[in-house]
PDB file of N, CA and C in Angstrom:
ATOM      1  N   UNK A   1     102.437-232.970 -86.899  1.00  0.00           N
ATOM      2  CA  UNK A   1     101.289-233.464 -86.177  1.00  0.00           C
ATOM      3  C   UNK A   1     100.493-234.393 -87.096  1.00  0.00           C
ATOM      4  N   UNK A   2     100.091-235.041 -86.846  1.00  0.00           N
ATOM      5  CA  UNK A   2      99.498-236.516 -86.928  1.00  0.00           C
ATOM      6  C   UNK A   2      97.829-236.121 -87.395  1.00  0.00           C
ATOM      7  N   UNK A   3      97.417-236.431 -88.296  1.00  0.00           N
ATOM      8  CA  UNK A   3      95.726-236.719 -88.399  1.00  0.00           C
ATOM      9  C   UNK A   3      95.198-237.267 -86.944  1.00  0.00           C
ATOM     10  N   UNK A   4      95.618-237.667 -86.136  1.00  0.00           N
ATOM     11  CA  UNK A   4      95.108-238.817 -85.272  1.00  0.00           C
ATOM     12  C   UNK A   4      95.131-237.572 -84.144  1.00  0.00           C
ATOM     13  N   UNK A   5      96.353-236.648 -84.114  1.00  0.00           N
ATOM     14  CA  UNK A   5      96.384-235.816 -82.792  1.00  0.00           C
ATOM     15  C   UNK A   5      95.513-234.546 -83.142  1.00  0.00           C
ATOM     16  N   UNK A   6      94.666-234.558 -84.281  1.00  0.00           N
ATOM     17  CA  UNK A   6      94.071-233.391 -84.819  1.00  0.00           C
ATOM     18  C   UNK A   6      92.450-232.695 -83.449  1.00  0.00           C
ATOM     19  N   UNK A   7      92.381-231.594 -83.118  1.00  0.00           N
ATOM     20  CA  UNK A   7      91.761-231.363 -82.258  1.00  0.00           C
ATOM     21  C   UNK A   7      90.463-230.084 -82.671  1.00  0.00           C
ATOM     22  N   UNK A   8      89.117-230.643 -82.011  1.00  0.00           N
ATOM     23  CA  UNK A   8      88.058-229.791 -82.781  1.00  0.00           C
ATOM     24  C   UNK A   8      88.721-228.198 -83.266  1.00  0.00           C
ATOM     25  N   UNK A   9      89.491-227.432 -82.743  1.00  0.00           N
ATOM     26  CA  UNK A   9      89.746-226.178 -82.437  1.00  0.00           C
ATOM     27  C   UNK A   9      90.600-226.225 -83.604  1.00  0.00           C
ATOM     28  N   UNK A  10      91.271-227.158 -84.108  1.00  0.00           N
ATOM     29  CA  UNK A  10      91.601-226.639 -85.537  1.00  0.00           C
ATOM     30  C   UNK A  10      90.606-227.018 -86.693  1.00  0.00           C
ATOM     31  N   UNK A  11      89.506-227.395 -86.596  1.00  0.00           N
ATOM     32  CA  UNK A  11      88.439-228.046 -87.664  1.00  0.00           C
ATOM     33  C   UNK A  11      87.751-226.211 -87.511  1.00  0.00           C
ATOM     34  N   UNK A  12      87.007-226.300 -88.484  1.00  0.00           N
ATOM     35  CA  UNK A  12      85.907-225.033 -88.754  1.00  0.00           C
ATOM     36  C   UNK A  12      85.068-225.633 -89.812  1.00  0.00           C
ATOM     37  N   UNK A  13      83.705-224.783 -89.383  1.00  0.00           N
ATOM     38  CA  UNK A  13      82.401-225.322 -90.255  1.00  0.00           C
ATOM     39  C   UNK A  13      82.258-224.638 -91.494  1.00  0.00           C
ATOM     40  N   UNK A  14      81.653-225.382 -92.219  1.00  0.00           N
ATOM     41  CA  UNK A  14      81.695-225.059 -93.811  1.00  0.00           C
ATOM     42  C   UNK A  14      81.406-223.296 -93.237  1.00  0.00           C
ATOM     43  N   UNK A  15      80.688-222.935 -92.654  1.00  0.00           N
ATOM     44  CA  UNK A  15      80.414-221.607 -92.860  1.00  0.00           C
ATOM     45  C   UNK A  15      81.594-220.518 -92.640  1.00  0.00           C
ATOM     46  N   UNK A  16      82.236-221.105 -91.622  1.00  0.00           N
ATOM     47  CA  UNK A  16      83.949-220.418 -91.314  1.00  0.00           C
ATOM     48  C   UNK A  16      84.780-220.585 -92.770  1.00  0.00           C
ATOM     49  N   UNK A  17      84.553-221.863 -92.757  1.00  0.00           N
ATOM     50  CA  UNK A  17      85.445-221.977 -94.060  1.00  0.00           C
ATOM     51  C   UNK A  17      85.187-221.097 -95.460  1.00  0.00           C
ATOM     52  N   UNK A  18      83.763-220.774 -95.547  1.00  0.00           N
ATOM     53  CA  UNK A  18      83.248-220.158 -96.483  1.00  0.00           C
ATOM     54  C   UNK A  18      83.782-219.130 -96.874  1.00  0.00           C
ATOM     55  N   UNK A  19      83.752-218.297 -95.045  1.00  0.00           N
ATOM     56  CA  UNK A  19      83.765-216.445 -95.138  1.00  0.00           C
ATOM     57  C   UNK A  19      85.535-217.032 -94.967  1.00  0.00           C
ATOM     58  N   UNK A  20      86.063-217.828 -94.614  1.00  0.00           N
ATOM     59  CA  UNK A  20      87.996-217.831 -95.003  1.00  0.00           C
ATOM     60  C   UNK A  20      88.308-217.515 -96.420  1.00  0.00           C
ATOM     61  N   UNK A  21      87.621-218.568 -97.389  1.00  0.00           N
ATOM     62  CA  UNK A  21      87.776-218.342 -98.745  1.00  0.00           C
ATOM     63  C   UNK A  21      86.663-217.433 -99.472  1.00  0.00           C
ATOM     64  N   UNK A  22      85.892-216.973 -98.888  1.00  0.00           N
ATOM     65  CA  UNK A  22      85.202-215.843 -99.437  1.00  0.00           C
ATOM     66  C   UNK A  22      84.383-216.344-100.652  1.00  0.00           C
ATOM     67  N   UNK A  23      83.481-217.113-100.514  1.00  0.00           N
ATOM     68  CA  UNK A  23      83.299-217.666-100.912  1.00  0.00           C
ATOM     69  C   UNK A  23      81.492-218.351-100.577  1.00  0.00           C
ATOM     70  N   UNK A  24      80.601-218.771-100.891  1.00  0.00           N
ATOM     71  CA  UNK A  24      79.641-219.131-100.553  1.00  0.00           C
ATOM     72  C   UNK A  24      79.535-220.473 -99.738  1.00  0.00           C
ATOM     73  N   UNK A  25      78.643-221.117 -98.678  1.00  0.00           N
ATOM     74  CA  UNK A  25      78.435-222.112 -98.172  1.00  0.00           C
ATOM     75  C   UNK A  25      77.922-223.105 -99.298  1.00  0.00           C
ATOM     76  N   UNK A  26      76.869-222.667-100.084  1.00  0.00           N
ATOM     77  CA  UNK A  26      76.337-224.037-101.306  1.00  0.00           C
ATOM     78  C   UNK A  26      77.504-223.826-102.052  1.00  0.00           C
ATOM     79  N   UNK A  27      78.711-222.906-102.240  1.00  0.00           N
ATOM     80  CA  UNK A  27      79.448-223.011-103.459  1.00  0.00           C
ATOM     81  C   UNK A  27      80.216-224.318-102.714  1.00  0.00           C
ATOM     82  N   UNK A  28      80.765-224.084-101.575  1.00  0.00           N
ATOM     83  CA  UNK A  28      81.557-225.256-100.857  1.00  0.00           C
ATOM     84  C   UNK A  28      80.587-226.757-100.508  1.00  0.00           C
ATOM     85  N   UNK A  29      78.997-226.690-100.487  1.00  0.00           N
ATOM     86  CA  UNK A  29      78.311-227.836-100.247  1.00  0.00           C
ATOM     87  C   UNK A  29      78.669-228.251-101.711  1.00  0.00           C
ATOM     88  N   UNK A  30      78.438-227.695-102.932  1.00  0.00           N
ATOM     89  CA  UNK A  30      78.305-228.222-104.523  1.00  0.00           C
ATOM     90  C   UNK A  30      80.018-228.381-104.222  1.00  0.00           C
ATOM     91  N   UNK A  31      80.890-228.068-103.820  1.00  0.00           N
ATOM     92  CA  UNK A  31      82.218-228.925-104.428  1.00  0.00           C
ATOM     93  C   UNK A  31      82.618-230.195-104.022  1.00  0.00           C
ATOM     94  N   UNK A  32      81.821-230.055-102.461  1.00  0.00           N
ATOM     95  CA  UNK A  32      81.939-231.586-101.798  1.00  0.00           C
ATOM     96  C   UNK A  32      81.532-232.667-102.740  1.00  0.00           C
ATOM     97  N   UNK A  33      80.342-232.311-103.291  1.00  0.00           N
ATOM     98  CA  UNK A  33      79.447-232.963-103.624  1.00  0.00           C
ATOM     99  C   UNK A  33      79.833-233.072-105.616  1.00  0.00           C
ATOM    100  N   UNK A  34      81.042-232.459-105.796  1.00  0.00           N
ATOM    101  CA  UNK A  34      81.251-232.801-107.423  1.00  0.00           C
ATOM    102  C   UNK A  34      82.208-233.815-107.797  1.00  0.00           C
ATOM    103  N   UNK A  35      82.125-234.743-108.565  1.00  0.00           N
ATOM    104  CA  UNK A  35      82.935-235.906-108.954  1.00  0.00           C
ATOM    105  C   UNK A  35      83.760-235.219-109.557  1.00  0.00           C
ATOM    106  N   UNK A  36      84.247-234.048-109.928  1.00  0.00           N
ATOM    107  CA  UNK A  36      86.337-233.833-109.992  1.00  0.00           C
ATOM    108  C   UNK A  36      86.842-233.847-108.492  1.00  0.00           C
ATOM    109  N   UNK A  37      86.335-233.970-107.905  1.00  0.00           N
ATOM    110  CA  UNK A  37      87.172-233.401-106.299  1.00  0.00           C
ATOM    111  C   UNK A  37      87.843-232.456-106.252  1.00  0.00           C
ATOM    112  N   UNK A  38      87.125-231.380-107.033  1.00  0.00           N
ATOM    113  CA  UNK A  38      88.020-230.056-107.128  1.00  0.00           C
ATOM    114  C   UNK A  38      88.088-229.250-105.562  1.00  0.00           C
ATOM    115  N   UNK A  39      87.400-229.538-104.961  1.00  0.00           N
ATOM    116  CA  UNK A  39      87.236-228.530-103.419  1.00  0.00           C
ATOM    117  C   UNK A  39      88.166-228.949-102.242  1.00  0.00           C
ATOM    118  N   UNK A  40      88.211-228.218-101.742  1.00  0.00           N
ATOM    119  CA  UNK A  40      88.934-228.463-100.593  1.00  0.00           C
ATOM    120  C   UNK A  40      88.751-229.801-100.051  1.00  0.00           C
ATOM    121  N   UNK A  41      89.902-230.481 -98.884  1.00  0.00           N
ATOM    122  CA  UNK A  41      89.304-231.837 -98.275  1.00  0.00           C
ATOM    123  C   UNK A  41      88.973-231.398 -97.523  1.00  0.00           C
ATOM    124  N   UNK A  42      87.718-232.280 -96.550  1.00  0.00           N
ATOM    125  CA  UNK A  42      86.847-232.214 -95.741  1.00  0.00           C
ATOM    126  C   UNK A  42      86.867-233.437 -94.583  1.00  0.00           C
ATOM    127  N   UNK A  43      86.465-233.353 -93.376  1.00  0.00           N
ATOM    128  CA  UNK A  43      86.104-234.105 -92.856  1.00  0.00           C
ATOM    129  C   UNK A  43      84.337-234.760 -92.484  1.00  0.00           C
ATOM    130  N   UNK A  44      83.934-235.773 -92.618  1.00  0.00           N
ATOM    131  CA  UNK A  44      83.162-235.782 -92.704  1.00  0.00           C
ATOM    132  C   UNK A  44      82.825-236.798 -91.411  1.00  0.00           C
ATOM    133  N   UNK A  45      81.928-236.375 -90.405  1.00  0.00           N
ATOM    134  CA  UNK A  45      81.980-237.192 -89.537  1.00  0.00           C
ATOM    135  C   UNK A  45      79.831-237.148 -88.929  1.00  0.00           C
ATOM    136  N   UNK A  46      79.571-238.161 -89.546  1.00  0.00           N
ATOM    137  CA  UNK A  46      78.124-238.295 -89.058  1.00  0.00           C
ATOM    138  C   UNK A  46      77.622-237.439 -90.477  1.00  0.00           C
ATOM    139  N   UNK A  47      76.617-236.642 -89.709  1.00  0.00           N
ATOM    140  CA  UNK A  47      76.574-235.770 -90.604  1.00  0.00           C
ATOM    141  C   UNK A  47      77.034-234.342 -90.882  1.00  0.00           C
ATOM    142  N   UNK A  48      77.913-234.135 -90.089  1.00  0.00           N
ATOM    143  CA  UNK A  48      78.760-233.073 -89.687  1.00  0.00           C
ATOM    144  C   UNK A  48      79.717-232.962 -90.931  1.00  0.00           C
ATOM    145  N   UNK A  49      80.106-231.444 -91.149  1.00  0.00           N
ATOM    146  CA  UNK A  49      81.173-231.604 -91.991  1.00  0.00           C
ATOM    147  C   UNK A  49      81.904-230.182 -91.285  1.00  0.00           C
ATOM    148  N   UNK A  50      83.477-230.860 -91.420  1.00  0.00           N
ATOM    149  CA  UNK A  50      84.591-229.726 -90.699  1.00  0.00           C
ATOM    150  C   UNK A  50      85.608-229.869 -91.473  1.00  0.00           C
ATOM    151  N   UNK A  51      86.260-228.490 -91.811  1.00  0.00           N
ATOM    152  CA  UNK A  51      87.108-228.446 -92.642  1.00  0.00           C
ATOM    153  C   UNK A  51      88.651-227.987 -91.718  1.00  0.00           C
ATOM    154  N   UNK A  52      89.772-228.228 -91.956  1.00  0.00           N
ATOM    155  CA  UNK A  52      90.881-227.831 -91.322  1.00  0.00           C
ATOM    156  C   UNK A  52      91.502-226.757 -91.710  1.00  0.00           C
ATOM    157  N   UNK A  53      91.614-225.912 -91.211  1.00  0.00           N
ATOM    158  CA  UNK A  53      92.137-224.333 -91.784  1.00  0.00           C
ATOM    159  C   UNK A  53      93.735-225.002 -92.734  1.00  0.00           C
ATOM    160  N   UNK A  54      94.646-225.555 -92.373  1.00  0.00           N
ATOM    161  CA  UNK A  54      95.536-226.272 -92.956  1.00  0.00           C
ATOM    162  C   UNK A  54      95.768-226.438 -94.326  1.00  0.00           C
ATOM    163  N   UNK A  55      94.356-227.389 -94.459  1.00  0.00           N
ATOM    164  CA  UNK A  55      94.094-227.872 -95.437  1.00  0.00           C
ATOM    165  C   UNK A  55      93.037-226.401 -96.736  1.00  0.00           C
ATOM    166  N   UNK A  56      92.320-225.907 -96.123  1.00  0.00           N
ATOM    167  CA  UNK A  56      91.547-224.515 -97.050  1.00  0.00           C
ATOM    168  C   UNK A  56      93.145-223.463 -97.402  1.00  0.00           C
ATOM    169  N   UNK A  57      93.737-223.487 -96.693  1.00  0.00           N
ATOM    170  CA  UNK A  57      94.831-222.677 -96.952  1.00  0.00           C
ATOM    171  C   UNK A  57      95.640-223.405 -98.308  1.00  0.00           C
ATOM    172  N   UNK A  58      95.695-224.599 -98.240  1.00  0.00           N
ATOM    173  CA  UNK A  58      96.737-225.561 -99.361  1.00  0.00           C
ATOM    174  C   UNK A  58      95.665-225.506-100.569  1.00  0.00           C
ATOM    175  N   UNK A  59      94.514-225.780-100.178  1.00  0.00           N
ATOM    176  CA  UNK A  59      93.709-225.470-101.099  1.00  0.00           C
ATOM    177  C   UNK A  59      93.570-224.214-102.289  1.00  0.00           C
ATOM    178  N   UNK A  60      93.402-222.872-101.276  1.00  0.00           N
ATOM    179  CA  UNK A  60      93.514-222.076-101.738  1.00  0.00           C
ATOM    180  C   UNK A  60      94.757-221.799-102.461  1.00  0.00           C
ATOM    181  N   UNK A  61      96.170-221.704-102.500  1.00  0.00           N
ATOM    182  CA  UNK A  61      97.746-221.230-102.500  1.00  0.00           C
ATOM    183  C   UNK A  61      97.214-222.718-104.244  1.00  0.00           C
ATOM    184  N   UNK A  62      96.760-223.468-104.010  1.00  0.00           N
ATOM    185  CA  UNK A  62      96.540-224.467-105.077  1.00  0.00           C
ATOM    186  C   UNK A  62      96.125-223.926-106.779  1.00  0.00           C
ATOM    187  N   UNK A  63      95.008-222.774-106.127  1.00  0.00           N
ATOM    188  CA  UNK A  63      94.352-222.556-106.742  1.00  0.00           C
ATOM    189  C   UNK A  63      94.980-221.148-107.521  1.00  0.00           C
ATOM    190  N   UNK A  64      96.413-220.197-107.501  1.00  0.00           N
ATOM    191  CA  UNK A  64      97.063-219.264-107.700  1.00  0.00           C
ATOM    192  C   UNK A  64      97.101-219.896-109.261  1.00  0.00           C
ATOM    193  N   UNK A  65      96.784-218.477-109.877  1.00  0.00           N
ATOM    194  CA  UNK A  65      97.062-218.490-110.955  1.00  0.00           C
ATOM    195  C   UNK A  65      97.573-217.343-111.946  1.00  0.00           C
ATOM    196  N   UNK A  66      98.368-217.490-113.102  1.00  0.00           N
ATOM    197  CA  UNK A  66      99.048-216.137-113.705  1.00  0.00           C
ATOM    198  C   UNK A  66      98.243-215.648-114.968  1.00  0.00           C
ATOM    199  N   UNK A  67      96.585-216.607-115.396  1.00  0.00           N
ATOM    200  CA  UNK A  67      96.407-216.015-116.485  1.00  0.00           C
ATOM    201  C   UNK A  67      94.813-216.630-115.870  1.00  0.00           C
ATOM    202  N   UNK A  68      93.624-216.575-116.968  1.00  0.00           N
ATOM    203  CA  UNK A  68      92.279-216.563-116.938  1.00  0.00           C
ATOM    204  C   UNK A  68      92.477-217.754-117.936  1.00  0.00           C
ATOM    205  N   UNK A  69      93.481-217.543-118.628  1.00  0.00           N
ATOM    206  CA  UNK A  69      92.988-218.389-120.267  1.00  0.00           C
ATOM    207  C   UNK A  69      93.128-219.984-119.980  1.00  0.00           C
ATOM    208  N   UNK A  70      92.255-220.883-120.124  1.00  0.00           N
ATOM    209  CA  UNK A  70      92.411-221.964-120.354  1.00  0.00           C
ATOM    210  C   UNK A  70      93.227-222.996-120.835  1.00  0.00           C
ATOM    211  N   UNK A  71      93.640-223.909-120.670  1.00  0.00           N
ATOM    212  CA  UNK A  71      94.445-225.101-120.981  1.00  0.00           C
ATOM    213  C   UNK A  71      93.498-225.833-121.930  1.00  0.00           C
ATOM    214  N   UNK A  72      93.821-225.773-123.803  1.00  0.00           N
ATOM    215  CA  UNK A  72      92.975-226.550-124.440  1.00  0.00           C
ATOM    216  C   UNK A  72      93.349-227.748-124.606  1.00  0.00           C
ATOM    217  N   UNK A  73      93.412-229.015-124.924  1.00  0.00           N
ATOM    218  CA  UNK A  73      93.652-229.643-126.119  1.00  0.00           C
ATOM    219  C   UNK A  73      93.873-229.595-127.388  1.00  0.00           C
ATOM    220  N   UNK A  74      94.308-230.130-127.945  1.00  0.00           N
ATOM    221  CA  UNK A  74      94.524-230.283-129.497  1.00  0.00           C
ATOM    222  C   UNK A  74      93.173-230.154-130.483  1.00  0.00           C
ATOM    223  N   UNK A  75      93.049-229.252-131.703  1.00  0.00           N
ATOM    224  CA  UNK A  75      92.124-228.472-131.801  1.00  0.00           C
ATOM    225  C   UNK A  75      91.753-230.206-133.058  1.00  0.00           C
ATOM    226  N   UNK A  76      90.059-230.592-133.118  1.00  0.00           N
ATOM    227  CA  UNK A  76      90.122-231.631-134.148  1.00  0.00           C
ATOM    228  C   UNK A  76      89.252-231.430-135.211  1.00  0.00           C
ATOM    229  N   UNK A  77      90.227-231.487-136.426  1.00  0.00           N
ATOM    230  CA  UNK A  77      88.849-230.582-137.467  1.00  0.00           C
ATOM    231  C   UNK A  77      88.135-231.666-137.921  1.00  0.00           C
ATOM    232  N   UNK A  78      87.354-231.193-138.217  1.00  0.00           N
ATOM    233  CA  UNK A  78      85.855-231.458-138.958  1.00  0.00           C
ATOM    234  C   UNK A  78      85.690-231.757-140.455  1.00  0.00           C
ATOM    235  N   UNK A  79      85.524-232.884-141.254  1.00  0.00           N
ATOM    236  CA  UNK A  79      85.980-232.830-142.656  1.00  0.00           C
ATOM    237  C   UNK A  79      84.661-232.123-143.308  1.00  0.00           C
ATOM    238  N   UNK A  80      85.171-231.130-144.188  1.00  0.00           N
ATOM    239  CA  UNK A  80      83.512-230.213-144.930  1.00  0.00           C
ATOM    240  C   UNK A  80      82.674-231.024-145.174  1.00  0.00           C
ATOM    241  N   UNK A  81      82.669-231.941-145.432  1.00  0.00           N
ATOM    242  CA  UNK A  81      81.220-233.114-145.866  1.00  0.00           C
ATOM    243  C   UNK A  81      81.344-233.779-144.571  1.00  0.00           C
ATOM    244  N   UNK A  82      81.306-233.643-143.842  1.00  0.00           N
ATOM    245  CA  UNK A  82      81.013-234.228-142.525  1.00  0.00           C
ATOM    246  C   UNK A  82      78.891-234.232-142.992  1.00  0.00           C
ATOM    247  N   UNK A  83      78.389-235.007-142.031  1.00  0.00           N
ATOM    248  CA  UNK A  83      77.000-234.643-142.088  1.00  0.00           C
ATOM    249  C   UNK A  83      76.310-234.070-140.750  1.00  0.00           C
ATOM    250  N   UNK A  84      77.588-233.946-139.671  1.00  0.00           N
ATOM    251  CA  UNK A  84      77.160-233.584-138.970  1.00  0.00           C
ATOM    252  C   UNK A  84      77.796-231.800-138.343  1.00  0.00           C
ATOM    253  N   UNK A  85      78.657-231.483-139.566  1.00  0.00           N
ATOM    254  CA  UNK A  85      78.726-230.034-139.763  1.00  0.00           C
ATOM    255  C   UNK A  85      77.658-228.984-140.036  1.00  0.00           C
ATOM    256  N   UNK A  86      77.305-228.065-139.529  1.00  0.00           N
ATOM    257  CA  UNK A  86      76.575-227.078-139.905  1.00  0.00           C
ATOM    258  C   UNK A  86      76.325-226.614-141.502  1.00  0.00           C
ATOM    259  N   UNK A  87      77.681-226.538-142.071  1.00  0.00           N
ATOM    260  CA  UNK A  87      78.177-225.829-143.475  1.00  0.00           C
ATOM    261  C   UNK A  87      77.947-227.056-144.367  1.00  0.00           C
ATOM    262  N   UNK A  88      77.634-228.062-144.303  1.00  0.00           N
ATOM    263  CA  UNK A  88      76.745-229.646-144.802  1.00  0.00           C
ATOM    264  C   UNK A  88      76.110-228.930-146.356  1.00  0.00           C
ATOM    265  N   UNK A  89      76.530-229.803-147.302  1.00  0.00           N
ATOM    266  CA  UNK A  89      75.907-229.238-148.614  1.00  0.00           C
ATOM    267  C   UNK A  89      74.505-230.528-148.472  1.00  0.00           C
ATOM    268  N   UNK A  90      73.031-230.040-148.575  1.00  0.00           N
ATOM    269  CA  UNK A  90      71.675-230.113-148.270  1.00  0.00           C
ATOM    270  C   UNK A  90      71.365-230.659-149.686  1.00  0.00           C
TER     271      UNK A  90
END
């Protein structure tokens, strides 16, 4: 099915969408609204916003994960006479 054949009855309001992902209504207004585009997609029409169960589901299954621990970068040391080290000889 087509974006174009999409029909209100599969859209739901941030607040449906909320209690789907369990989750707060400002937690889902603050993701719309964050420059990673980490949140679900949205439709945005006027000032209306409707989300597609479809799409909160891909979202969510997105978001599966096997650990808590973070993805670092490469760790960059600090030379001891740096002046902007703490341990700085004064």
């Amino acid at each position: 099915m087509s974006d174009q054949t999409i029909t209100a009855i599969q859209r739901i309001s941030p607040a449906d969408a909320a209690k789907r992902l369990g989750v707060s209504t400002s937690y889902l207004s603050n993701m719309r609204c964050s420059e990673d585009g980490d949140g679900p997609v949205f439709y945005q029409i006027g000032r209306k916003i409707e989300y597609r169960i479809a799409d909160l589901d891909a979202w969510l299954a997105g978001r599966r994960r096997t650990t808590t621990a973070r993805k670092m970068g490469p760790r960059k040391r600090r030379a001891a006479n740096d002046a902007g080290s703490r341990h700085a000889a004064v």
